[in-house]
ModelCIF file with pLDDT and N, C-alpha, C, O atoms, coordinates in Angstrom:
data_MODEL
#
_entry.id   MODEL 
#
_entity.id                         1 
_entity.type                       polymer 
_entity.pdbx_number_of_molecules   1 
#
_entity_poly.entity_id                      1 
_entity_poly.type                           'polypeptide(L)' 
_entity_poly.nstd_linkage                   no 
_entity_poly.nstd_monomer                   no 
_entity_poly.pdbx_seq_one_letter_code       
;(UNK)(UNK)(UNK)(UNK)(UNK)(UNK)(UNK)(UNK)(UNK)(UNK)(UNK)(UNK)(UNK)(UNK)(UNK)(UNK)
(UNK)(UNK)(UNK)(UNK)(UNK)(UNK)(UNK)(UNK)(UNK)(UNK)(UNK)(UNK)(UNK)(UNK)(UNK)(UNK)
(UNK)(UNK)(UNK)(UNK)(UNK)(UNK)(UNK)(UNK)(UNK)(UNK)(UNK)(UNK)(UNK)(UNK)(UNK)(UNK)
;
_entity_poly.pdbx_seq_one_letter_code_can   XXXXXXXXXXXXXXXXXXXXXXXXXXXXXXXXXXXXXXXXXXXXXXXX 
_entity_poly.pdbx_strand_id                 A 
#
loop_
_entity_poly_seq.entity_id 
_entity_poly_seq.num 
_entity_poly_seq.mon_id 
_entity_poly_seq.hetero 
1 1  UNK n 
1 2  UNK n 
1 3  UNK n 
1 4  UNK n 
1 5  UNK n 
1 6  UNK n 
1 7  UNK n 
1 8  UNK n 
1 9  UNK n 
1 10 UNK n 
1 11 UNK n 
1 12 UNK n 
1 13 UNK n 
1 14 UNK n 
1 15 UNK n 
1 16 UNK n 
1 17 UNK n 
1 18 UNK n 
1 19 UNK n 
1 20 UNK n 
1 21 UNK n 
1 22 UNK n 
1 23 UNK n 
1 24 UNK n 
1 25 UNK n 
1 26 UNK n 
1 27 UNK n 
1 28 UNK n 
1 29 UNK n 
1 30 UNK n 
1 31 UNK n 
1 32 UNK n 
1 33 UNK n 
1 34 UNK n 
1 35 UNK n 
1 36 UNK n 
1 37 UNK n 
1 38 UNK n 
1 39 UNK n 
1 40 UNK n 
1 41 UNK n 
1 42 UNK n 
1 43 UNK n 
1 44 UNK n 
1 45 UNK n 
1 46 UNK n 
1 47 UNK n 
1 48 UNK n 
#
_struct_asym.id          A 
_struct_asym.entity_id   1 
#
loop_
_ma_qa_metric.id 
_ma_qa_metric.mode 
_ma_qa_metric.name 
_ma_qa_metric.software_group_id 
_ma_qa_metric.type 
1 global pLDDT . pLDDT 
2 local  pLDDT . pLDDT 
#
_ma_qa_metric_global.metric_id      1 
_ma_qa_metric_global.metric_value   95.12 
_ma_qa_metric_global.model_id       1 
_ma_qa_metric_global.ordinal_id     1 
#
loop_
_ma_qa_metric_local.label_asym_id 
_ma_qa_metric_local.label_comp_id 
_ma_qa_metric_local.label_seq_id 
_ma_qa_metric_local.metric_id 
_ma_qa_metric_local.metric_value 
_ma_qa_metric_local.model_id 
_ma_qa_metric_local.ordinal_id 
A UNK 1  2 94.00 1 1  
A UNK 2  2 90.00 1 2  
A UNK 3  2 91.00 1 3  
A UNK 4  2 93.00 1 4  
A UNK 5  2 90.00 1 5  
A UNK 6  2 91.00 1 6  
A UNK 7  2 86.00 1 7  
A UNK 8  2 84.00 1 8  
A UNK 9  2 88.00 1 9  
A UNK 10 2 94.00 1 10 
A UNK 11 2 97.00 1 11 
A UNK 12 2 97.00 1 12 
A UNK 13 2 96.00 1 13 
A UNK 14 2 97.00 1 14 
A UNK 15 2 98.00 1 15 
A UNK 16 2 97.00 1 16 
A UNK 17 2 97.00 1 17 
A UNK 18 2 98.00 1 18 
A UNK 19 2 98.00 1 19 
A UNK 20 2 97.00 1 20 
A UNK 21 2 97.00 1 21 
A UNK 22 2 98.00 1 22 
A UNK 23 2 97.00 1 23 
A UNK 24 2 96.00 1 24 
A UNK 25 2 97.00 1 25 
A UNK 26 2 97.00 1 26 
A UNK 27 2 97.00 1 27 
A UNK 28 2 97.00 1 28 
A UNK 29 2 98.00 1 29 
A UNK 30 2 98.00 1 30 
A UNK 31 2 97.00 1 31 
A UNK 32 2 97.00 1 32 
A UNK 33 2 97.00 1 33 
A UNK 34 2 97.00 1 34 
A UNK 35 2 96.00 1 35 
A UNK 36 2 95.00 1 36 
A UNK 37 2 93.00 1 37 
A UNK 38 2 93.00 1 38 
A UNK 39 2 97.00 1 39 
A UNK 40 2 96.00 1 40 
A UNK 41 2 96.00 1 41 
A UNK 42 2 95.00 1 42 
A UNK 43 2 96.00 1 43 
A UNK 44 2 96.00 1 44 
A UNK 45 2 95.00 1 45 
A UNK 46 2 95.00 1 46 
A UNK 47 2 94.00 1 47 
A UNK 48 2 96.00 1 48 
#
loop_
_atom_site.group_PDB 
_atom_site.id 
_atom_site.type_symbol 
_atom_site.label_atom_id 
_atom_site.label_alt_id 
_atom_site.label_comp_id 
_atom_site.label_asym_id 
_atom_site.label_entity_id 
_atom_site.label_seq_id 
_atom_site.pdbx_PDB_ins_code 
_atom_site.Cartn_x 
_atom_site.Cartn_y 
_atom_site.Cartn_z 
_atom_site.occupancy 
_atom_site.B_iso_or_equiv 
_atom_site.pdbx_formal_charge 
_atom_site.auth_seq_id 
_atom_site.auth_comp_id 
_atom_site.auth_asym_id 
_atom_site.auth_atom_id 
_atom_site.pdbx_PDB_model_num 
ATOM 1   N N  . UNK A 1 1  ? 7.602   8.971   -18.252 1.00 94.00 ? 1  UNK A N  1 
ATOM 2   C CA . UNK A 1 1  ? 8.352   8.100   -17.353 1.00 94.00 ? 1  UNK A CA 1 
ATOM 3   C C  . UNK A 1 1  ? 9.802   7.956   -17.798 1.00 94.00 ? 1  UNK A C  1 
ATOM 4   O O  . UNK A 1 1  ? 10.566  7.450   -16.977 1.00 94.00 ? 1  UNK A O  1 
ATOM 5   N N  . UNK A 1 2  ? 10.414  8.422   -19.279 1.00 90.00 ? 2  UNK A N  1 
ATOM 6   C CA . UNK A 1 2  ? 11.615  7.647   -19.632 1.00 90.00 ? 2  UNK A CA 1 
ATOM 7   C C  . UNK A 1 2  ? 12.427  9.449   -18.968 1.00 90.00 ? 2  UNK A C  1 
ATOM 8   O O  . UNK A 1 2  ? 13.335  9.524   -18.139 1.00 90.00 ? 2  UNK A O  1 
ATOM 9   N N  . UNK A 1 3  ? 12.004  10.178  -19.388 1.00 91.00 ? 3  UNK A N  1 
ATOM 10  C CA . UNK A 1 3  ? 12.452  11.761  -18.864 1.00 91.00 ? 3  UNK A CA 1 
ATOM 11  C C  . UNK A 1 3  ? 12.639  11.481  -17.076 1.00 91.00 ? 3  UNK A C  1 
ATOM 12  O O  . UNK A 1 3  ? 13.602  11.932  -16.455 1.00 91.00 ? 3  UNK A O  1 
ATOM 13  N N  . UNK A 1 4  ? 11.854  10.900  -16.620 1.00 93.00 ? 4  UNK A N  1 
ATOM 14  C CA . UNK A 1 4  ? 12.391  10.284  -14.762 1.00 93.00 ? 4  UNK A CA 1 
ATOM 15  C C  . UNK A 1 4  ? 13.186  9.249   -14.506 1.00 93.00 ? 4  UNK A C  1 
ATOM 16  O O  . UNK A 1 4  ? 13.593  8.731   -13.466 1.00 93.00 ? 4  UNK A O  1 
ATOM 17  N N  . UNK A 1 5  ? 13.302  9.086   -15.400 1.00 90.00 ? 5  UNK A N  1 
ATOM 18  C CA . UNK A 1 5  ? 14.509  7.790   -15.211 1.00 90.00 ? 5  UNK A CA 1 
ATOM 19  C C  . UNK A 1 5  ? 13.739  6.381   -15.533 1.00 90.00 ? 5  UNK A C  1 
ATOM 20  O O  . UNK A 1 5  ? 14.510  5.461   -15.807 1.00 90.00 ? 5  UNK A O  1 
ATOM 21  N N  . UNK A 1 6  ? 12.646  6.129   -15.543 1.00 91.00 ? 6  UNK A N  1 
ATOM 22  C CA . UNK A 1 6  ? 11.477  4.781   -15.430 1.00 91.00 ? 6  UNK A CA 1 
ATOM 23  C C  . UNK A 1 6  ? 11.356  3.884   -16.688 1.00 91.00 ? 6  UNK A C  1 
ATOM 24  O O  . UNK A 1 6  ? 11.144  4.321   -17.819 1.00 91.00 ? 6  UNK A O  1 
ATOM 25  N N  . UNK A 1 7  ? 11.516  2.567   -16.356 1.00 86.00 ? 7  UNK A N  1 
ATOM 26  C CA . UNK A 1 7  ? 11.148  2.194   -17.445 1.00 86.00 ? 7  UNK A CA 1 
ATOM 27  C C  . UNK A 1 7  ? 9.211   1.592   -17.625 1.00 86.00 ? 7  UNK A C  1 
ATOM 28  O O  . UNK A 1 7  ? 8.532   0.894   -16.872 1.00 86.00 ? 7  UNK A O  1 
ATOM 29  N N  . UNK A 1 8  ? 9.013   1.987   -18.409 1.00 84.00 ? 8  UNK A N  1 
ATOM 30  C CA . UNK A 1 8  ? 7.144   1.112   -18.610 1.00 84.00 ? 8  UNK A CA 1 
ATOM 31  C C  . UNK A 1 8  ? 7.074   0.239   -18.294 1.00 84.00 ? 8  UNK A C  1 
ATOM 32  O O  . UNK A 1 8  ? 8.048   -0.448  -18.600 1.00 84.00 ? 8  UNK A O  1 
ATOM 33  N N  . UNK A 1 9  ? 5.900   -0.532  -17.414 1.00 88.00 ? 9  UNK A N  1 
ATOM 34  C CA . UNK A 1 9  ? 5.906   -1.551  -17.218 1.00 88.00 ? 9  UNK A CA 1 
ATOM 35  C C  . UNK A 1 9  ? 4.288   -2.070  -18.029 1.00 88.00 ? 9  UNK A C  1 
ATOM 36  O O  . UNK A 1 9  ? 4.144   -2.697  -19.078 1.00 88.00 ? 9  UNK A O  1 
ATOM 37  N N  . UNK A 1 10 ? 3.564   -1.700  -17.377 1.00 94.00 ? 10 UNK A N  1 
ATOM 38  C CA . UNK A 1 10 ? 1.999   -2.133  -18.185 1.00 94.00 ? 10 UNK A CA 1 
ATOM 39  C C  . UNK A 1 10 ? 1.038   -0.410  -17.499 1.00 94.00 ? 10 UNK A C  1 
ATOM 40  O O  . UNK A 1 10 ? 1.282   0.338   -16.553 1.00 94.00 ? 10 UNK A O  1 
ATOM 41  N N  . UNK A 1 11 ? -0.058  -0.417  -18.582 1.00 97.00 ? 11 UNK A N  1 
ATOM 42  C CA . UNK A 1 11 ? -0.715  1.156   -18.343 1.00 97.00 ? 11 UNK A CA 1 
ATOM 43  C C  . UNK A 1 11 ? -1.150  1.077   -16.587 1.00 97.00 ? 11 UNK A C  1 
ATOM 44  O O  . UNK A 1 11 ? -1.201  2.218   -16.127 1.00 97.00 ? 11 UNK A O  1 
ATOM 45  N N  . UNK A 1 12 ? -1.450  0.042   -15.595 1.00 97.00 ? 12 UNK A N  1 
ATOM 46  C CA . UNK A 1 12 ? -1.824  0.468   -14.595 1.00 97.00 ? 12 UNK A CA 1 
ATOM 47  C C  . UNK A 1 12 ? -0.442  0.890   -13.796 1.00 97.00 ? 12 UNK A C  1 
ATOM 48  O O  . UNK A 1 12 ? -0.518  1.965   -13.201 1.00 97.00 ? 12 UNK A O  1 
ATOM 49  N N  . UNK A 1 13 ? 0.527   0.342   -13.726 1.00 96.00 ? 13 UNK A N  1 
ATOM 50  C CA . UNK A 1 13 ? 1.779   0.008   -13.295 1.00 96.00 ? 13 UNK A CA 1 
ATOM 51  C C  . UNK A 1 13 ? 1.805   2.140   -13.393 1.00 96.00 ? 13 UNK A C  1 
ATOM 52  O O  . UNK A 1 13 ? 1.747   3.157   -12.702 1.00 96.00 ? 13 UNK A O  1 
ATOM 53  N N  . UNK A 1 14 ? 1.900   1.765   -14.432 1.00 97.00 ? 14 UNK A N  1 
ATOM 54  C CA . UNK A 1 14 ? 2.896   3.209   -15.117 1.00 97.00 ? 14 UNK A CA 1 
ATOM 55  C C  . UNK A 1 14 ? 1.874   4.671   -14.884 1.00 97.00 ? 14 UNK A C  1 
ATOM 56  O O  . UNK A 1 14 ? 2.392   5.771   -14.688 1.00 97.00 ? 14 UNK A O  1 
ATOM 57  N N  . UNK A 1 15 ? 0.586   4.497   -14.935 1.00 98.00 ? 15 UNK A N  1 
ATOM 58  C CA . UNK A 1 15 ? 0.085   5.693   -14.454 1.00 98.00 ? 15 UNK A CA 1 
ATOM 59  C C  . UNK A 1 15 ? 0.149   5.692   -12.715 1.00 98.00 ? 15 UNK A C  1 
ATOM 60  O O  . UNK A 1 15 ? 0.158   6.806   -12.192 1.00 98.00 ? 15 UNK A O  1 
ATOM 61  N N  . UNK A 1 16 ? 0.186   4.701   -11.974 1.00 97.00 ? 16 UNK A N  1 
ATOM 62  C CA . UNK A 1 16 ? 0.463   4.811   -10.744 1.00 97.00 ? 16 UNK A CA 1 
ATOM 63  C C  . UNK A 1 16 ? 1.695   5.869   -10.627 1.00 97.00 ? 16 UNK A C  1 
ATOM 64  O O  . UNK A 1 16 ? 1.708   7.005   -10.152 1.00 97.00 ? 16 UNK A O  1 
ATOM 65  N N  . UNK A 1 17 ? 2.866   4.990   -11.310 1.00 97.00 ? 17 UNK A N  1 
ATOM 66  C CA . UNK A 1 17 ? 4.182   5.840   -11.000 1.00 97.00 ? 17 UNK A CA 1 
ATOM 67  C C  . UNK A 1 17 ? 4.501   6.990   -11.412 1.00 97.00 ? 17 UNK A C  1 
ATOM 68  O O  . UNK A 1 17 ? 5.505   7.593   -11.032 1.00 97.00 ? 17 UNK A O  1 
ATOM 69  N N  . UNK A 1 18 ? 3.471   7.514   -12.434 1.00 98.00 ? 18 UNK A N  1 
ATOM 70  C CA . UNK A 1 18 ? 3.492   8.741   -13.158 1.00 98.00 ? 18 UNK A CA 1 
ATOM 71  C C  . UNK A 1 18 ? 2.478   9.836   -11.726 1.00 98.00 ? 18 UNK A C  1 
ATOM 72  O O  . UNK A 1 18 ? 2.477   11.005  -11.341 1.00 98.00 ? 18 UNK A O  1 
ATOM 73  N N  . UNK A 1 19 ? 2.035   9.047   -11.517 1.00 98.00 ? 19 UNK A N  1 
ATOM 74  C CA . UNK A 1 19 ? 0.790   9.780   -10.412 1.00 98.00 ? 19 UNK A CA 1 
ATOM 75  C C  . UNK A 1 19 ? 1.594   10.436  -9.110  1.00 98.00 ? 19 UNK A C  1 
ATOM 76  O O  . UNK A 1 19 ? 1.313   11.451  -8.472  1.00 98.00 ? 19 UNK A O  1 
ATOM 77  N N  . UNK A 1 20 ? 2.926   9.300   -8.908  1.00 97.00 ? 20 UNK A N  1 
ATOM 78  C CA . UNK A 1 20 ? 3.880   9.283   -7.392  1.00 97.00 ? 20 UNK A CA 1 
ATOM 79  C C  . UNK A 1 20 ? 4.470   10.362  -7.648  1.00 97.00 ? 20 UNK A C  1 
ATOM 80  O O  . UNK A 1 20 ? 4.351   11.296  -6.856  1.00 97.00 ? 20 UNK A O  1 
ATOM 81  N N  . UNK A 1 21 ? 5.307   10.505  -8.901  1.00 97.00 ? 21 UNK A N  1 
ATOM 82  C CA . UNK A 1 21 ? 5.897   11.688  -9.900  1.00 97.00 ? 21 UNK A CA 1 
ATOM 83  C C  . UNK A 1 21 ? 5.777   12.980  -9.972  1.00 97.00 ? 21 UNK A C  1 
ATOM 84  O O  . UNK A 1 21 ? 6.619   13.878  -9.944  1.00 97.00 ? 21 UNK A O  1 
ATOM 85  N N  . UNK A 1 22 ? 4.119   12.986  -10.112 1.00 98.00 ? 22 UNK A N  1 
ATOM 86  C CA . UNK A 1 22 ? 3.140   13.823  -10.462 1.00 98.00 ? 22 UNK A CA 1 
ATOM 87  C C  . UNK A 1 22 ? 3.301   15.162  -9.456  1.00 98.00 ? 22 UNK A C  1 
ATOM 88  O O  . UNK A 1 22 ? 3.737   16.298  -9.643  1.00 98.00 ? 22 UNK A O  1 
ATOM 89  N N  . UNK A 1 23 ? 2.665   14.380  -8.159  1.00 97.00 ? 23 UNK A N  1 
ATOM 90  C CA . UNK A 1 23 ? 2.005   14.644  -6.940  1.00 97.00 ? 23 UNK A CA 1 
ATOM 91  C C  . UNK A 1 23 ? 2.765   14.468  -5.856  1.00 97.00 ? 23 UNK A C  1 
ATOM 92  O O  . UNK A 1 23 ? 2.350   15.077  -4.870  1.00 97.00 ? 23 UNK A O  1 
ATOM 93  N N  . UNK A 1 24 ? 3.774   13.817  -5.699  1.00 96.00 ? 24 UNK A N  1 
ATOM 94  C CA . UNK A 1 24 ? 4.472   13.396  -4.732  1.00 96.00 ? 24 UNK A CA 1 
ATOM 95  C C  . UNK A 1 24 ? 3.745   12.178  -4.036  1.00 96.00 ? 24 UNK A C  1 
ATOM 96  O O  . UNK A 1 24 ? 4.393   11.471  -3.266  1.00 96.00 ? 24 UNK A O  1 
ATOM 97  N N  . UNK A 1 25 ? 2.808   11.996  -4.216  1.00 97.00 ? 25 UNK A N  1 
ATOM 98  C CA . UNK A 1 25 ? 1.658   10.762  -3.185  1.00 97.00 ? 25 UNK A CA 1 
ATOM 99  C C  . UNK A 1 25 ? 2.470   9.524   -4.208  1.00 97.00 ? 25 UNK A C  1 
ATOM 100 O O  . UNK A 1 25 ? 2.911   9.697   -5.344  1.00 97.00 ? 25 UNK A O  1 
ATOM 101 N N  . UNK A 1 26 ? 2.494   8.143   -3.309  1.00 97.00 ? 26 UNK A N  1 
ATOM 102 C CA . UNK A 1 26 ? 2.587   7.354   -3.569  1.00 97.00 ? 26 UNK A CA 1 
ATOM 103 C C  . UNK A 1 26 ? 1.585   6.369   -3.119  1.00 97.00 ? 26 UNK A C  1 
ATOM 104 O O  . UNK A 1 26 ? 1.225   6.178   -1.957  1.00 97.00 ? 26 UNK A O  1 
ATOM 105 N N  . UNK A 1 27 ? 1.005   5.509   -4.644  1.00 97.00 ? 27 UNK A N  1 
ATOM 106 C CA . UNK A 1 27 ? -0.406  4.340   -3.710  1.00 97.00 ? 27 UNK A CA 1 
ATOM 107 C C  . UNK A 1 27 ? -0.134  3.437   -4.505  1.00 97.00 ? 27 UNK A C  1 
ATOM 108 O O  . UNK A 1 27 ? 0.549   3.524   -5.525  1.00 97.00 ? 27 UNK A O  1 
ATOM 109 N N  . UNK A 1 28 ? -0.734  2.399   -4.009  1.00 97.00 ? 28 UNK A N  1 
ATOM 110 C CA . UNK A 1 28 ? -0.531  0.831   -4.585  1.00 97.00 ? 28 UNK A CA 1 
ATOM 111 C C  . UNK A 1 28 ? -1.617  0.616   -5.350  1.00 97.00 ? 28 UNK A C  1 
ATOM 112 O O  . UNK A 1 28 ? -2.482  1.476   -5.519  1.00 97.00 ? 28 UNK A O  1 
ATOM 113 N N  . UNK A 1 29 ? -1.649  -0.588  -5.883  1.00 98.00 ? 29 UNK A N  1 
ATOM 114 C CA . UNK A 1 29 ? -2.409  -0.863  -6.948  1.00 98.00 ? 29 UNK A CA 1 
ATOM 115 C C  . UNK A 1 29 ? -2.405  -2.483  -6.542  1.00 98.00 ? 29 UNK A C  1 
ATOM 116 O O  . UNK A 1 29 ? -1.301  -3.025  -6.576  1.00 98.00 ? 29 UNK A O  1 
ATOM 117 N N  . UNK A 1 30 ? -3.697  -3.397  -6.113  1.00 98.00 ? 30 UNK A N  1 
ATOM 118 C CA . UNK A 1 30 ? -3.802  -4.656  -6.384  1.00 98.00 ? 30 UNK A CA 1 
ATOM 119 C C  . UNK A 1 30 ? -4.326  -5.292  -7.028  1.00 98.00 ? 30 UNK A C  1 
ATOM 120 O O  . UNK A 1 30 ? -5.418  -4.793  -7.302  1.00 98.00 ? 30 UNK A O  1 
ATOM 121 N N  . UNK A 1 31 ? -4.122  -6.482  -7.621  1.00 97.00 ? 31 UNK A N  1 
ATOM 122 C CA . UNK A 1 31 ? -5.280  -7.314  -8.665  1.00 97.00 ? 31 UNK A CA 1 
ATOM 123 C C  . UNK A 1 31 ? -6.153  -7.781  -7.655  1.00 97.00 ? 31 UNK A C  1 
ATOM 124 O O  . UNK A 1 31 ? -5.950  -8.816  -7.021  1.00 97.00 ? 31 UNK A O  1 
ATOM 125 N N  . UNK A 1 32 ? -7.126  -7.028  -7.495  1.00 97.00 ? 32 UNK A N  1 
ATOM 126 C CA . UNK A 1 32 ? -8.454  -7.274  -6.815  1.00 97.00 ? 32 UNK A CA 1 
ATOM 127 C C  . UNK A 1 32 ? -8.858  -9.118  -7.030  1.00 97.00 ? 32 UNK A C  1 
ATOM 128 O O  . UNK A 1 32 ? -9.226  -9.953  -6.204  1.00 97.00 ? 32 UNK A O  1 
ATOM 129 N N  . UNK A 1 33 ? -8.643  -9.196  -8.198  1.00 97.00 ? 33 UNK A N  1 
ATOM 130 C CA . UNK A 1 33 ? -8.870  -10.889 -8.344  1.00 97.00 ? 33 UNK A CA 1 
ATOM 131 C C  . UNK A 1 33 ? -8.175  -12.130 -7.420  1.00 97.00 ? 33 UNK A C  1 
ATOM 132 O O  . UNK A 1 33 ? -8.649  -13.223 -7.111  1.00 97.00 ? 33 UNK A O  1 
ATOM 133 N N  . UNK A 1 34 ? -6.852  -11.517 -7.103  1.00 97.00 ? 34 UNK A N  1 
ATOM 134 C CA . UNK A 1 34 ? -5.968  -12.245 -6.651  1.00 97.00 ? 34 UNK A CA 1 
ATOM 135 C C  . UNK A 1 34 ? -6.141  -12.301 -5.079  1.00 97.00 ? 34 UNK A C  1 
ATOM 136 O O  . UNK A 1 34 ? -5.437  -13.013 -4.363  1.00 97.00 ? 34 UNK A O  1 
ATOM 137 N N  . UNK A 1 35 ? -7.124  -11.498 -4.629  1.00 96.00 ? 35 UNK A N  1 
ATOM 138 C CA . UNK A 1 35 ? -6.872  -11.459 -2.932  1.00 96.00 ? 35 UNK A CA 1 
ATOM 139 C C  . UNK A 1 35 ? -7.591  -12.798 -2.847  1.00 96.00 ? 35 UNK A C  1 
ATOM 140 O O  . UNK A 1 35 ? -8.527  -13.003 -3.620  1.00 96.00 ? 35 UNK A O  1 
ATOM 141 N N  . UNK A 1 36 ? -7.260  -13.635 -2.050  1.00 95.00 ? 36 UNK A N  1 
ATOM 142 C CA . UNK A 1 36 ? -8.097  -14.989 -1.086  1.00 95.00 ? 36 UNK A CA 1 
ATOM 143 C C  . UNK A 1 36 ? -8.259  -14.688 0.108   1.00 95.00 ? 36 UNK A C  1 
ATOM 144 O O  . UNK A 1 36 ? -7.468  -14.481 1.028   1.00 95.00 ? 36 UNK A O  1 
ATOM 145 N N  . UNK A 1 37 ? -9.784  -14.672 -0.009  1.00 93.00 ? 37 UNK A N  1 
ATOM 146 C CA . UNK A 1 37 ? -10.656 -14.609 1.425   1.00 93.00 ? 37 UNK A CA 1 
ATOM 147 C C  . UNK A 1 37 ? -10.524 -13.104 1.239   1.00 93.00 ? 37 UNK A C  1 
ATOM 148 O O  . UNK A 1 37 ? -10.342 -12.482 0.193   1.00 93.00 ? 37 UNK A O  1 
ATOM 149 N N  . UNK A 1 38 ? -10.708 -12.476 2.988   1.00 93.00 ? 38 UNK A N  1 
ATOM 150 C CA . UNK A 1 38 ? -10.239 -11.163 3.617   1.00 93.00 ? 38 UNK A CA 1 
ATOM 151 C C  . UNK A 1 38 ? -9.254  -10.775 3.043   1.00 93.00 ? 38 UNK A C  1 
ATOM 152 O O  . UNK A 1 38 ? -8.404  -11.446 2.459   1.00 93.00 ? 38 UNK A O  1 
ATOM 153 N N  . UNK A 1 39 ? -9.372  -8.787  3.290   1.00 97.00 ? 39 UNK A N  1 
ATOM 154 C CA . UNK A 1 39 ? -8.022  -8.507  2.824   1.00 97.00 ? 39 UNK A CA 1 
ATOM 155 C C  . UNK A 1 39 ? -7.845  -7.537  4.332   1.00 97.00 ? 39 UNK A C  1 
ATOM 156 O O  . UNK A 1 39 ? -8.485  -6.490  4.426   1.00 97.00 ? 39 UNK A O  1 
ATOM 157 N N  . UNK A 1 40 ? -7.117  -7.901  5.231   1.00 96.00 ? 40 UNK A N  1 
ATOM 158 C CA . UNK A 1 40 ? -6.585  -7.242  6.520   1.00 96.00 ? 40 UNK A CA 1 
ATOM 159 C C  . UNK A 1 40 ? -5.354  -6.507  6.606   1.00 96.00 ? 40 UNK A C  1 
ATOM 160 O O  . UNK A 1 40 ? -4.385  -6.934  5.977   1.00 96.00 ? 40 UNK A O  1 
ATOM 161 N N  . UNK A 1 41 ? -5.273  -5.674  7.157   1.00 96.00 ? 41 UNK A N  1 
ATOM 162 C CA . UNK A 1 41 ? -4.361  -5.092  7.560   1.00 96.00 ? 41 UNK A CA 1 
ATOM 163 C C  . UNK A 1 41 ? -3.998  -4.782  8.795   1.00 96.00 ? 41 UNK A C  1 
ATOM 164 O O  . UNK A 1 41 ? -4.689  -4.073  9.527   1.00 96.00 ? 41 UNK A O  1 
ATOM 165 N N  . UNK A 1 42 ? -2.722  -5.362  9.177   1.00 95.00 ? 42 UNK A N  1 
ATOM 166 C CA . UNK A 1 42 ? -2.720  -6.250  10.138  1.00 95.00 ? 42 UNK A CA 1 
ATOM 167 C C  . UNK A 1 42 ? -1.265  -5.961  10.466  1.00 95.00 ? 42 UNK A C  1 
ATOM 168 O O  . UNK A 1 42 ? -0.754  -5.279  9.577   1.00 95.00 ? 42 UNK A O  1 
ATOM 169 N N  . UNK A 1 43 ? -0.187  -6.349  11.750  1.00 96.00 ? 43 UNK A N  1 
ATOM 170 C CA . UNK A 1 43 ? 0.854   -6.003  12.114  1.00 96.00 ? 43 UNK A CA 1 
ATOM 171 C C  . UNK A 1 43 ? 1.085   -7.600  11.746  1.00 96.00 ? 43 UNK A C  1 
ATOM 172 O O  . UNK A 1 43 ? 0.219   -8.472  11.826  1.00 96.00 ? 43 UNK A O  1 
ATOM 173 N N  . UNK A 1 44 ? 2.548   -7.789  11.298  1.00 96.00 ? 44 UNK A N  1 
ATOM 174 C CA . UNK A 1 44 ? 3.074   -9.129  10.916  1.00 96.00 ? 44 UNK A CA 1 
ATOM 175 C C  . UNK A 1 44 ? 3.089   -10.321 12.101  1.00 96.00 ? 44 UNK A C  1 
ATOM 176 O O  . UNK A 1 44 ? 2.565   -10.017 13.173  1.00 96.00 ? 44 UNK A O  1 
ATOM 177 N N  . UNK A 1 45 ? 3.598   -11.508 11.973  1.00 95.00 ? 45 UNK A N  1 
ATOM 178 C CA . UNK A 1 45 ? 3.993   -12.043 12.678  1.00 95.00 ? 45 UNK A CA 1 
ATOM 179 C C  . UNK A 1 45 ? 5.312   -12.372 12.927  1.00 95.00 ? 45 UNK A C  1 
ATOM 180 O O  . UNK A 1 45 ? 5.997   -12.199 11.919  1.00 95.00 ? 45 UNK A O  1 
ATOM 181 N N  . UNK A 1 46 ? 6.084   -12.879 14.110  1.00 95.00 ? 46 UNK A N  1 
ATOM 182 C CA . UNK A 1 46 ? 7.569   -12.753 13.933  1.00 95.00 ? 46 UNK A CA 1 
ATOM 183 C C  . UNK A 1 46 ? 7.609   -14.283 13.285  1.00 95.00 ? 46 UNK A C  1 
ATOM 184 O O  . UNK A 1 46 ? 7.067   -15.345 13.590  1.00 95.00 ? 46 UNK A O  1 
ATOM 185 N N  . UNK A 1 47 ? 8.850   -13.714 11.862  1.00 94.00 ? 47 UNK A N  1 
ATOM 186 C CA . UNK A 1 47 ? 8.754   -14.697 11.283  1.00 94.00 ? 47 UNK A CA 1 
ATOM 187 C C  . UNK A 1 47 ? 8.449   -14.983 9.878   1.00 94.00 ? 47 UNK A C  1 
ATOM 188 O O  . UNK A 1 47 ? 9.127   -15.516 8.999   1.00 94.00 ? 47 UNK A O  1 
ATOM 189 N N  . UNK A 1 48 ? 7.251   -14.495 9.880   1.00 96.00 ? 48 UNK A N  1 
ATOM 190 C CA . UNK A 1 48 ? 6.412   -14.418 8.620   1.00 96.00 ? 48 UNK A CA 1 
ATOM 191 C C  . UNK A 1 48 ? 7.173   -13.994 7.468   1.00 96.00 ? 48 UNK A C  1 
ATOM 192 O O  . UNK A 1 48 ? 6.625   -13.885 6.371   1.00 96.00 ? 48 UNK A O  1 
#
């Protein structure tokens, strides 16, 4: 990551961005713990 310009952040963080790097694919990563309730995907609201 420091050879791409990146600085480390924590090992999930950083193999993600090593992965975007990698492969060209870019994906997210959530703390599964942190979702409340549903997790939807959904068009915004105006506003929001």
């Amino acid at each position: 990551l420091k050879s791409a310009g990146m600085n480390g952040a924590s090992a999930l963080v950083d193999l993600s961005n090593f992965y975007m790097i990698d492969s060209g694919k870019p994906t997210h990563l959530y703390d599964a713990k942190k979702i409340k309730g549903d997790f939807r995907i959904r068009f915004a609201a105006n506003g929001e």
